[in-house]
N, C-alpha and C. Protein backbone atom coordinates (compact mmCIF):
# COMPACT_ATOMS: atom_id res chain seq x y z
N UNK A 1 36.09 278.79 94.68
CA UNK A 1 35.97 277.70 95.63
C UNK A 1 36.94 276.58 95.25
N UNK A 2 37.73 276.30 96.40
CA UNK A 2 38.32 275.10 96.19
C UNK A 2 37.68 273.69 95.95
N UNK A 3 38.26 272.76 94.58
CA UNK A 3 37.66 271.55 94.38
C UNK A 3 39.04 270.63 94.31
N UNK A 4 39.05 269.77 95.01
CA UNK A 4 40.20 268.95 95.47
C UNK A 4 40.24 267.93 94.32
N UNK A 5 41.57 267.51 93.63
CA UNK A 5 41.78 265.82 92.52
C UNK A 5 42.77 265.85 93.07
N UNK A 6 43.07 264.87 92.41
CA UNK A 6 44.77 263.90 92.29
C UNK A 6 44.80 262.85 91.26
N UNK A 7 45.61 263.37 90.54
CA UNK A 7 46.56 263.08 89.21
C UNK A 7 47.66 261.89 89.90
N UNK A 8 47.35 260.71 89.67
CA UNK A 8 47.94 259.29 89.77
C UNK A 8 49.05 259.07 88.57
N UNK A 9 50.48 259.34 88.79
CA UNK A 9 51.02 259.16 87.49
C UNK A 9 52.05 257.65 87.46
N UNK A 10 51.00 257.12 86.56
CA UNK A 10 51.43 255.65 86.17
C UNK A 10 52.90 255.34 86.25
N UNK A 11 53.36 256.55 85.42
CA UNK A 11 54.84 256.52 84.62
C UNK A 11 55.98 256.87 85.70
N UNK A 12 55.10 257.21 86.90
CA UNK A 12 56.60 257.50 88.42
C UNK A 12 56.29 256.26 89.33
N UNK A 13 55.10 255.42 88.89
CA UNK A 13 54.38 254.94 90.59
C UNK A 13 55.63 253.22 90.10
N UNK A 14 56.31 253.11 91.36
CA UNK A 14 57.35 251.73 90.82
C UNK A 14 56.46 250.36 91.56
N UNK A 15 55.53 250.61 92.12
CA UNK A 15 54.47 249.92 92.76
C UNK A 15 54.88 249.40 94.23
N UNK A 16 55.66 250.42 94.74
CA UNK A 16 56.17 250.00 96.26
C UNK A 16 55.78 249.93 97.24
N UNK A 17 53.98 250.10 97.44
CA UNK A 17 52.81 250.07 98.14
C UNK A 17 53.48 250.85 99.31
N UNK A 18 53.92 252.20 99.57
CA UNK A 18 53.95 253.08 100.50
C UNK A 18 52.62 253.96 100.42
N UNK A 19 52.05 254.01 99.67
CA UNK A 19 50.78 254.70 99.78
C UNK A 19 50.12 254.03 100.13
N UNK A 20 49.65 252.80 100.01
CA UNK A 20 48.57 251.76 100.45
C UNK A 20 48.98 251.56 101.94
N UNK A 21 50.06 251.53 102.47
CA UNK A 21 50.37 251.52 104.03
C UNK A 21 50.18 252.60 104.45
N UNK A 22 50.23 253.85 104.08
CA UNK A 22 49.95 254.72 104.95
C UNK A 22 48.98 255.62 104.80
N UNK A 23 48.24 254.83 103.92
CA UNK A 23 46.30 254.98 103.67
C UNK A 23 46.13 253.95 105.30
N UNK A 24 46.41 252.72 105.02
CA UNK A 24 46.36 252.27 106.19
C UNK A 24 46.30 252.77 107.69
N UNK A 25 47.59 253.25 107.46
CA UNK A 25 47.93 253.34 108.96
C UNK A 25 47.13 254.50 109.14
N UNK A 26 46.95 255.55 108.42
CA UNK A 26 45.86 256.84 108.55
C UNK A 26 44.95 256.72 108.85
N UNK A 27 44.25 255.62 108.29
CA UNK A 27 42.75 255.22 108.40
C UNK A 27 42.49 254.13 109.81
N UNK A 28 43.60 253.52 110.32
CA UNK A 28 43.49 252.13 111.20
C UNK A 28 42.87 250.99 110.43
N UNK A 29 43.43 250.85 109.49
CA UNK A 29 42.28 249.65 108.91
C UNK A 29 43.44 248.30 109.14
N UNK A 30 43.02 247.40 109.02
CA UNK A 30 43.57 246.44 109.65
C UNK A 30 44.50 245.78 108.11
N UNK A 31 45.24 244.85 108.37
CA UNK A 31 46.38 244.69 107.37
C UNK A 31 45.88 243.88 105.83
N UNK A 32 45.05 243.78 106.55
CA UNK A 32 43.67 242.85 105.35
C UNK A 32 43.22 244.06 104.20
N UNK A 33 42.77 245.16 104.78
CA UNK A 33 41.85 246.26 104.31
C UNK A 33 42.54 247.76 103.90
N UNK A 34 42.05 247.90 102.34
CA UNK A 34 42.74 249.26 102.32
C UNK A 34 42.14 249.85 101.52
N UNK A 35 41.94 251.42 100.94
CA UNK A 35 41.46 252.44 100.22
C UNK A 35 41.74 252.21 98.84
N UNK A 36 43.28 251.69 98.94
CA UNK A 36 44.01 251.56 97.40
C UNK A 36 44.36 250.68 97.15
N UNK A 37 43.79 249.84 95.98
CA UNK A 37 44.39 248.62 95.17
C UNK A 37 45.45 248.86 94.33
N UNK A 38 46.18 247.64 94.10
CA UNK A 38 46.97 247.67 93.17
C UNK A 38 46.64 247.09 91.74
N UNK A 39 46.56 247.39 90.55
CA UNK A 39 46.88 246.27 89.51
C UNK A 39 47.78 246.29 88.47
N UNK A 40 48.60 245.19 87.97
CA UNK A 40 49.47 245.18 87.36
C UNK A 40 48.97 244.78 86.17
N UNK A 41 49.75 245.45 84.80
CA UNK A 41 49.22 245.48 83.61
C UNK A 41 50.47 245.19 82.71
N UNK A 42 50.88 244.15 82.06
CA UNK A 42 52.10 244.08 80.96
C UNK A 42 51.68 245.01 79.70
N UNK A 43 52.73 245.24 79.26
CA UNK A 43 52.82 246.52 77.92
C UNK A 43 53.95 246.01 76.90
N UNK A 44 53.75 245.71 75.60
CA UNK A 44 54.47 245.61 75.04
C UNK A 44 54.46 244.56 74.44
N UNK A 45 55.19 244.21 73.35
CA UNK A 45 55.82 242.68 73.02
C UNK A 45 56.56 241.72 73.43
N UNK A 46 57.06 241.00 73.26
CA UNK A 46 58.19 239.71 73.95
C UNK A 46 58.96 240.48 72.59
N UNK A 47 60.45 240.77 72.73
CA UNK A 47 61.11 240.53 73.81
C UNK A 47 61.20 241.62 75.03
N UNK A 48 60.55 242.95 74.42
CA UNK A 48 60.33 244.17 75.09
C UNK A 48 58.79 244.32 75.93
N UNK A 49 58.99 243.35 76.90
CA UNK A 49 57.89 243.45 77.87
C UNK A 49 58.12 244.14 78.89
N UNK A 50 57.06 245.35 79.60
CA UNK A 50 57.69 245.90 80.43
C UNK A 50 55.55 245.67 81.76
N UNK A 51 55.98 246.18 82.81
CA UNK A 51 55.14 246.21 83.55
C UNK A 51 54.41 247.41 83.91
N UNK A 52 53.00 247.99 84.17
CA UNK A 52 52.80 248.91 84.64
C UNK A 52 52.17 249.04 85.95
N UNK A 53 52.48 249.60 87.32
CA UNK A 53 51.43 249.38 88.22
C UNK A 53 50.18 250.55 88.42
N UNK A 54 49.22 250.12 88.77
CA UNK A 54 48.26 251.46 88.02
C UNK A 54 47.69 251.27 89.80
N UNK A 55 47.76 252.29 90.78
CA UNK A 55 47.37 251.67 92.22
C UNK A 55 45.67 252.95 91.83
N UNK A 56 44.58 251.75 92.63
CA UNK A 56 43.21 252.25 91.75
C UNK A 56 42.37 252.89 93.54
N UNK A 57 41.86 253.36 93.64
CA UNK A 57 40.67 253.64 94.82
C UNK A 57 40.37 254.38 94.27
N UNK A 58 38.77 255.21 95.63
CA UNK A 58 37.80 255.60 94.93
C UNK A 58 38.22 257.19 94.17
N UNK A 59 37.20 257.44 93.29
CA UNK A 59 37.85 258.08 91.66
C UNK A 59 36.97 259.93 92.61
N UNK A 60 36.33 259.91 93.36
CA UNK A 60 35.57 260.79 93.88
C UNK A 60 34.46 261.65 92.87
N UNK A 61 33.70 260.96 92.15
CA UNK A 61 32.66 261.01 91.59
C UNK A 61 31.99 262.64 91.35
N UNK A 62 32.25 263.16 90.21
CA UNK A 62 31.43 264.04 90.24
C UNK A 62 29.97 264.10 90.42
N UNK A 63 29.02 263.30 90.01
CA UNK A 63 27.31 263.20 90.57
C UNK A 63 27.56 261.27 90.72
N UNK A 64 28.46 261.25 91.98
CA UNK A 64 27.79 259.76 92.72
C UNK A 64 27.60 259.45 92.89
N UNK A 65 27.32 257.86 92.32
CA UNK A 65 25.72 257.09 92.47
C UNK A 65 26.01 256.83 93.49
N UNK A 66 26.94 256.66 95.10
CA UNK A 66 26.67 256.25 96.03
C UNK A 66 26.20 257.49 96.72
N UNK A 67 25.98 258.15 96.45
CA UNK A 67 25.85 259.47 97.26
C UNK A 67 24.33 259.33 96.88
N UNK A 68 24.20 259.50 95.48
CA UNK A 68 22.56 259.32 94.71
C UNK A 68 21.41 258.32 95.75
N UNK A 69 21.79 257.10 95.98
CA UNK A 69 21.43 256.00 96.81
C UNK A 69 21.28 256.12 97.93
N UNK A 70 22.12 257.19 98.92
CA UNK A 70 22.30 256.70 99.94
C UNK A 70 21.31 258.03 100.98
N UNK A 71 20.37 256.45 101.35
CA UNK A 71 18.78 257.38 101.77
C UNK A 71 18.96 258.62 103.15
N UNK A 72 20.12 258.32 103.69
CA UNK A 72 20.16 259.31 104.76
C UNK A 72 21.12 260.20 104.76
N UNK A 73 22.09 260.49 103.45
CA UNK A 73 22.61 261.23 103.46
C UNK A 73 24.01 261.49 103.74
N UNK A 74 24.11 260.01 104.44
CA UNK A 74 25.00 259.89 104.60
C UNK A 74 26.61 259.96 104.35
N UNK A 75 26.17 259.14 102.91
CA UNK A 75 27.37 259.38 101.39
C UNK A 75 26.68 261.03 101.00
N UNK A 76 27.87 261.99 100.62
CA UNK A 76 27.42 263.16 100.73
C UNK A 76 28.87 263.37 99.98
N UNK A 77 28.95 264.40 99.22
CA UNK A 77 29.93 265.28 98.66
C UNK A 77 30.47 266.67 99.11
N UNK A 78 31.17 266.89 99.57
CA UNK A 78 31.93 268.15 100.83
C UNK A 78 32.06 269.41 99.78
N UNK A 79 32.13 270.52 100.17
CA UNK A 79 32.06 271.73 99.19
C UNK A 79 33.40 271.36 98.36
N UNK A 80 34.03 271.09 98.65
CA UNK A 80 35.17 270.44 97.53
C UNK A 80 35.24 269.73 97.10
N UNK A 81 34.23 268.97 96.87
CA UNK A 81 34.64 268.02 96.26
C UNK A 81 34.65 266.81 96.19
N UNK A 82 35.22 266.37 97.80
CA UNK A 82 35.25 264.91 98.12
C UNK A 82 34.33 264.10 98.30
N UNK A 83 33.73 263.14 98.05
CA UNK A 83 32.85 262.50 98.18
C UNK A 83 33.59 261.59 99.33
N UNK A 84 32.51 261.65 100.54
CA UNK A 84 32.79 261.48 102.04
C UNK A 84 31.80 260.56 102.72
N UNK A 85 31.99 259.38 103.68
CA UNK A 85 30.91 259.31 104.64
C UNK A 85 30.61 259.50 105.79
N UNK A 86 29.28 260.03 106.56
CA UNK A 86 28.97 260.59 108.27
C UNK A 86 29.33 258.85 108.85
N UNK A 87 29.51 258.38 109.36
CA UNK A 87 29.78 257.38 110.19
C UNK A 87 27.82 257.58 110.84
N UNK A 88 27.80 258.06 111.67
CA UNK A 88 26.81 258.93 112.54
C UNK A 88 25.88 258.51 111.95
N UNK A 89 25.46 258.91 110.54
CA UNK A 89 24.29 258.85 109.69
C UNK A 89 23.97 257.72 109.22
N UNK A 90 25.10 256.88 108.57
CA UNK A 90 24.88 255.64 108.23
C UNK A 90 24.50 254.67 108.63
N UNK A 91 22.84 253.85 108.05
CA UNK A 91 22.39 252.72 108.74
C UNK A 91 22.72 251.33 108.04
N UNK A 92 24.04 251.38 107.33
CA UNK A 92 24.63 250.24 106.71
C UNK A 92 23.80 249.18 105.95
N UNK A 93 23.04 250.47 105.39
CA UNK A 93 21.86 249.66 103.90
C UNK A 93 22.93 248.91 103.25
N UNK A 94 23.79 249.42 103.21
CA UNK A 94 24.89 249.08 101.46
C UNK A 94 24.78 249.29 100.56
N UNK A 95 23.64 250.42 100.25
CA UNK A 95 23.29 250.78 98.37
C UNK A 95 24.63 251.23 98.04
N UNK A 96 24.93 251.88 99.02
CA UNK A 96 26.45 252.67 98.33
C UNK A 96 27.23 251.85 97.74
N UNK A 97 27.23 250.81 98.72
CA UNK A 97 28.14 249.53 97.91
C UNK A 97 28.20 249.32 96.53
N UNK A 98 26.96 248.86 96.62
CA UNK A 98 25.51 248.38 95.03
C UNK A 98 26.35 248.94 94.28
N UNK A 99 26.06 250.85 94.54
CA UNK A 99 25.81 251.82 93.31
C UNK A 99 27.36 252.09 92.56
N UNK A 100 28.12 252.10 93.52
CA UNK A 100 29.48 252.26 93.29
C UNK A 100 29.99 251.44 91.80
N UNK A 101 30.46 252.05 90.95
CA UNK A 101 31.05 251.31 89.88
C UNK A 101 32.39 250.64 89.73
N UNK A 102 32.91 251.59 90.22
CA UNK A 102 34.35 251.36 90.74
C UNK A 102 34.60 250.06 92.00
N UNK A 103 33.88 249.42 92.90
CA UNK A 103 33.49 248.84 93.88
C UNK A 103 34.65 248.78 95.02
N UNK A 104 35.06 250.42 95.57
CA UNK A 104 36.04 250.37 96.28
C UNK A 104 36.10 250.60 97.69
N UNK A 105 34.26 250.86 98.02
CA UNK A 105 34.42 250.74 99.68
C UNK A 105 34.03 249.47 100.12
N UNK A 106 35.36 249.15 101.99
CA UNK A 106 34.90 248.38 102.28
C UNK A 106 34.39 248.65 103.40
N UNK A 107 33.61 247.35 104.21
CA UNK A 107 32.85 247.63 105.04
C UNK A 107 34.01 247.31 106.87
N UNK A 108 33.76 248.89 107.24
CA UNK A 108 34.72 248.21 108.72
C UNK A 108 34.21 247.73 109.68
N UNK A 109 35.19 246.75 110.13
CA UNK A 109 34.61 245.56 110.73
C UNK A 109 34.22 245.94 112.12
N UNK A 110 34.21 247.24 113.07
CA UNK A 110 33.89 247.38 114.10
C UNK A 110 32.56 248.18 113.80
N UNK A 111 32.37 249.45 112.87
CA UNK A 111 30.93 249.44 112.80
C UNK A 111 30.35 248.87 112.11
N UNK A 112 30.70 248.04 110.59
CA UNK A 112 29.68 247.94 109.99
C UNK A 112 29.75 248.71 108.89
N UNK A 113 30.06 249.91 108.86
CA UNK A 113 29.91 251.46 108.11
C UNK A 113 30.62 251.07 106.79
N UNK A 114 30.46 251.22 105.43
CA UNK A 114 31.25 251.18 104.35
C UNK A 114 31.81 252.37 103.71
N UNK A 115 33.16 252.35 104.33
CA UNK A 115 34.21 253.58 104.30
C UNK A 115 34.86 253.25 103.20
N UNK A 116 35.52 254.10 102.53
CA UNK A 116 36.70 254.49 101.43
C UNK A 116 37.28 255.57 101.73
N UNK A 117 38.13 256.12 100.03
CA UNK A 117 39.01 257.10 100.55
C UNK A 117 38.39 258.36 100.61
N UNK A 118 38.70 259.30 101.76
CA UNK A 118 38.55 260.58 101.48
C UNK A 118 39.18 261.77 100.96
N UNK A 119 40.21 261.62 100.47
CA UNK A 119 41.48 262.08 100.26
C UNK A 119 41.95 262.75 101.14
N UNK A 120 41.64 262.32 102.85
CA UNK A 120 42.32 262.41 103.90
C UNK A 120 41.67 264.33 104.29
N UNK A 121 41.12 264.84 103.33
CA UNK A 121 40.41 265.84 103.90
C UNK A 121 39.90 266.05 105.29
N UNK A 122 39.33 265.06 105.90
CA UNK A 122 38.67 265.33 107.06
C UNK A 122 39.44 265.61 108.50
N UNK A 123 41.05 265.11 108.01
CA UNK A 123 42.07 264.72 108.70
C UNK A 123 42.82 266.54 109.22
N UNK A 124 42.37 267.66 108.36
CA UNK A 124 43.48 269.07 108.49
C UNK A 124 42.64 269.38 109.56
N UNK A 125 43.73 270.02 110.66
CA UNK A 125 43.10 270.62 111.90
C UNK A 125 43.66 272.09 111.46
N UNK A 126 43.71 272.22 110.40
CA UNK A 126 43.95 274.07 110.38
C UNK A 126 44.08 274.66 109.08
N UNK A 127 44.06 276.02 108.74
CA UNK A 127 43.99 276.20 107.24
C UNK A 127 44.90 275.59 106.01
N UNK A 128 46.14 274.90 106.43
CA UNK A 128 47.20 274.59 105.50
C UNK A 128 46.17 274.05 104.61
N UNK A 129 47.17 273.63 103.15
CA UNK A 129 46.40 273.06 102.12
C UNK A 129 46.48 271.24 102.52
N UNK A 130 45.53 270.92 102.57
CA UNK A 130 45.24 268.89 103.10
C UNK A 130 46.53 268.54 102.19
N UNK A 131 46.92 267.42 102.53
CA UNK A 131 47.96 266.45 101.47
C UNK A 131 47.47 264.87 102.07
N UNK A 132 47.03 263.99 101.42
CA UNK A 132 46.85 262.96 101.67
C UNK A 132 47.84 262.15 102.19
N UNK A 133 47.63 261.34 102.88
CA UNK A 133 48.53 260.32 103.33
C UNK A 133 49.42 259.87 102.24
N UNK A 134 48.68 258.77 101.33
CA UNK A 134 49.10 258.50 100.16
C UNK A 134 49.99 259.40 99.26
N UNK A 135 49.29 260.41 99.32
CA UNK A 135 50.59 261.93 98.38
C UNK A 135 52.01 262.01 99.35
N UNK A 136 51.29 262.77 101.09
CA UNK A 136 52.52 262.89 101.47
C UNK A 136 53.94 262.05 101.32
N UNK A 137 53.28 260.67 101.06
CA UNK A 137 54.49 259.23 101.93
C UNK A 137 55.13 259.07 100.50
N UNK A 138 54.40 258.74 99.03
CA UNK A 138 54.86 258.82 98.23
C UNK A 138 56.53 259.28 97.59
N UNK A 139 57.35 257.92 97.26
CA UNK A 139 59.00 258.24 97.44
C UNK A 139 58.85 258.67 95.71
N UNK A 140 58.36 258.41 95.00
CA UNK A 140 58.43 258.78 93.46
C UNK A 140 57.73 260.28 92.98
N UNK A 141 56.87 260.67 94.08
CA UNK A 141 56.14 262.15 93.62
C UNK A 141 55.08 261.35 92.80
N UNK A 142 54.70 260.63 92.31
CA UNK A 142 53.95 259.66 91.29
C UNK A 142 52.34 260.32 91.58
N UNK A 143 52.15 260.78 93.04
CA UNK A 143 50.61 261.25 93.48
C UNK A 143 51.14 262.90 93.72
N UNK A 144 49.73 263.31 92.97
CA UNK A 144 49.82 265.03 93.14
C UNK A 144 48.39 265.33 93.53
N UNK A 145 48.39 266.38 94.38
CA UNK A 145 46.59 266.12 95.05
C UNK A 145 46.80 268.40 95.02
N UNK A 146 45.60 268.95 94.69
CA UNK A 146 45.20 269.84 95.13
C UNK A 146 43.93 270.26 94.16
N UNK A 147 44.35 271.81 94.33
CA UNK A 147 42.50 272.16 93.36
C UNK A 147 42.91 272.28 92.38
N UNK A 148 42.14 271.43 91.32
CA UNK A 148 42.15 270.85 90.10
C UNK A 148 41.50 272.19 89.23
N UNK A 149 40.69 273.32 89.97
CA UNK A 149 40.22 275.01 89.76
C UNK A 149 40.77 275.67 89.64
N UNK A 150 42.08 275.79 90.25
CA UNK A 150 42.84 276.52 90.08
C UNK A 150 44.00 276.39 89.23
N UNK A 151 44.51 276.43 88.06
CA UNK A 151 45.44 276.32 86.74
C UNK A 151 46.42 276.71 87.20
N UNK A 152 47.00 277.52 88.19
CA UNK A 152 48.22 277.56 89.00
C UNK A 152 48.69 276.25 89.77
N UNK A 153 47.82 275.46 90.71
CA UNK A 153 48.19 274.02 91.33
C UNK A 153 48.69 273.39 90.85
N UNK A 154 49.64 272.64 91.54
CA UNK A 154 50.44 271.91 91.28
C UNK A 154 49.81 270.87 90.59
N UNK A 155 48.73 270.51 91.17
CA UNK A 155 47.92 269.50 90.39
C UNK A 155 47.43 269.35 88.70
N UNK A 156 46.85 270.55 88.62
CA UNK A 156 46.50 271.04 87.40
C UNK A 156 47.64 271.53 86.55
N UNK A 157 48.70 271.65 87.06
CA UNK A 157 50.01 271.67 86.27
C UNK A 157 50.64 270.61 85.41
N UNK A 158 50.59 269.04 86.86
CA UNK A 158 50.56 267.95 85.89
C UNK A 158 49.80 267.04 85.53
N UNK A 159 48.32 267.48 85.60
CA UNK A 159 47.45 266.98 84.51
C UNK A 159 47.51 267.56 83.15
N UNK A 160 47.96 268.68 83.09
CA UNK A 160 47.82 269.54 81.42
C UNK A 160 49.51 268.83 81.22
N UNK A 161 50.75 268.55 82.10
CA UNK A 161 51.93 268.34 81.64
C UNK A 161 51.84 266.43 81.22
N UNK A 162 50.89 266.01 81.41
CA UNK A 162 51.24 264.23 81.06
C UNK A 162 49.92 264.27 80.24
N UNK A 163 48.81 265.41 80.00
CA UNK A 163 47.95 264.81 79.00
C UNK A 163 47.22 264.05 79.81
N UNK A 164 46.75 263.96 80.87
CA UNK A 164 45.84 263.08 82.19
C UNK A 164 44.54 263.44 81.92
N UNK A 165 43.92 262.47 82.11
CA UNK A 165 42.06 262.60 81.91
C UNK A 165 41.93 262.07 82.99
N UNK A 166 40.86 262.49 83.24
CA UNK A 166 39.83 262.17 84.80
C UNK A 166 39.17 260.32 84.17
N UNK A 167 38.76 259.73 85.42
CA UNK A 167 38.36 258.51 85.08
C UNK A 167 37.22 258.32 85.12
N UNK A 168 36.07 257.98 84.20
CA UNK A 168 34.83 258.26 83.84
C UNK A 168 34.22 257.04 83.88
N UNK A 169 33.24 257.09 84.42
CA UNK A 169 31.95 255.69 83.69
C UNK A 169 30.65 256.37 83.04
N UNK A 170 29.97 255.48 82.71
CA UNK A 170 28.76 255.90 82.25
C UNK A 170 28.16 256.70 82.97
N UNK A 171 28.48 257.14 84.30
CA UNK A 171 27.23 258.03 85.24
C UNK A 171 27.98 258.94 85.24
N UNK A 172 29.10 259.29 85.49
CA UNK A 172 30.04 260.75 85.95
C UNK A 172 31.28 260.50 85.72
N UNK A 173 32.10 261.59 85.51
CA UNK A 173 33.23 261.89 85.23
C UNK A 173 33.69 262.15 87.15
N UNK A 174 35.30 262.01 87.18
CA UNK A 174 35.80 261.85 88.25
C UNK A 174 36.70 263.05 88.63
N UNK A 175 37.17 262.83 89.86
CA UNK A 175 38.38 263.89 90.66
C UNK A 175 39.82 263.38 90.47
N UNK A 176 39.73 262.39 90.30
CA UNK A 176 41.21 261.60 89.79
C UNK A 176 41.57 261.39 88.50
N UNK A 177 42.96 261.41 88.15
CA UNK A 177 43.47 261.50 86.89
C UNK A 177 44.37 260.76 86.75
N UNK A 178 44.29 260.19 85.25
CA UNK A 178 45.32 259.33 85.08
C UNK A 178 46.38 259.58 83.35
N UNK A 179 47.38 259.66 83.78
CA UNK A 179 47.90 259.79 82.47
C UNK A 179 46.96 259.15 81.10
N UNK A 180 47.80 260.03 79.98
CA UNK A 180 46.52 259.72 78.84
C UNK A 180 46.88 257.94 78.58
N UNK A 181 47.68 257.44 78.52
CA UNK A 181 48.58 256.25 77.85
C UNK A 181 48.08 255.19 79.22
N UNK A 182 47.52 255.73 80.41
CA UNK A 182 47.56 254.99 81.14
C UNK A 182 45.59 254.31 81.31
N UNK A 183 45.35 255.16 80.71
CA UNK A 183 43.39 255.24 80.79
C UNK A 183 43.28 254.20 80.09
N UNK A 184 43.48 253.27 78.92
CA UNK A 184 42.89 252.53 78.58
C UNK A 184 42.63 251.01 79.48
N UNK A 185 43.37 251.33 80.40
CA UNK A 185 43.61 249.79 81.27
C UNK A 185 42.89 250.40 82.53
N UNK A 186 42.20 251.29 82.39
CA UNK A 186 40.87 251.27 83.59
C UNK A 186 39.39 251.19 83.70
């Protein structure tokens, strides 16, 4: 069975927010609102200071406390993987909000509903393999998205090639990866 990640690599991303626009424009979210943050992190000493941009959304939770919380089912995890929400189902409690550690959904302003990323899964109208918005638009290759199960994927190629760990909190380990050198600043 296919299980969908994406390996975020610090060391290609030049922080040119083409993924955050066309998370955007994928999603319609308005110019205010987006899936993916940015944050910038200095490295180094004076006189060798250099910058890193580390762009952060949701990590797709292996046992998610918004999914855990959320009384109708709404927040739900897809046979692959993604941790997703029904629009339909949701009566905009906000535990998901609450439970979330990461605190990366927001709430859209025409339903109400508190959406994040899906890694654009819901988006393939046919068997090809999904590519996220964010992966496709990407000018550095910096985002790599497929099944993290399969040791042939491209994905799982360069998580074992940069040494990438998944991003963890106290409740669950994640679908996203970040170089090893790059984890301590998350």
């Amino acid at each position: 069975m296919t299980r969908y990640g994406m390996l975020i690599n610090t060391k290609r991303c030049v922080g040119c927010y083409a993924c955050r626009l066309a998370c955007q424009m994928n999603n319609s979210l308005p110019a205010k609102d987006s899936y993916i943050r940015f944050e910038t992190h200095e490295t180094g000493t004076y006189p060798e200071v250099s910058t890193m941009q580390i762009p952060t959304q949701c990590v797709h939770c292996e046992d998610a406390p918004c999914v855990s919380v959320c009384p109708t089912g709404a927040s739900h995890t897809t046979a692959e993987g993604a941790v997703v929400v029904d629009a339909e189902r949701c009566i905009t409690c906000l535990y998901c909000m609450s439970a979330c550690p990461y605190g990366v959904r927001i709430i859209d302003d025409k339903t109400g509903v508190p959406e994040k990323c899906r890694f654009c899964v819901l988006d393939e109208k046919d068997d090809s393999q999904p590519s996220p918005a964010c992966v496709s638009t990407c000018i550095t290759g910096a985002r790599v998205f497929g099944d993290i199960d399969d040791p042939e994927s491209d994905v799982s190629k360069a998580i074992a090639q940069y040494n990438a760990k998944s991003v963890s909190s106290a409740t669950s380990k994640t679908k996203v990866f970040y170089p090893e050198e790059t984890y301590g600043f998350l």
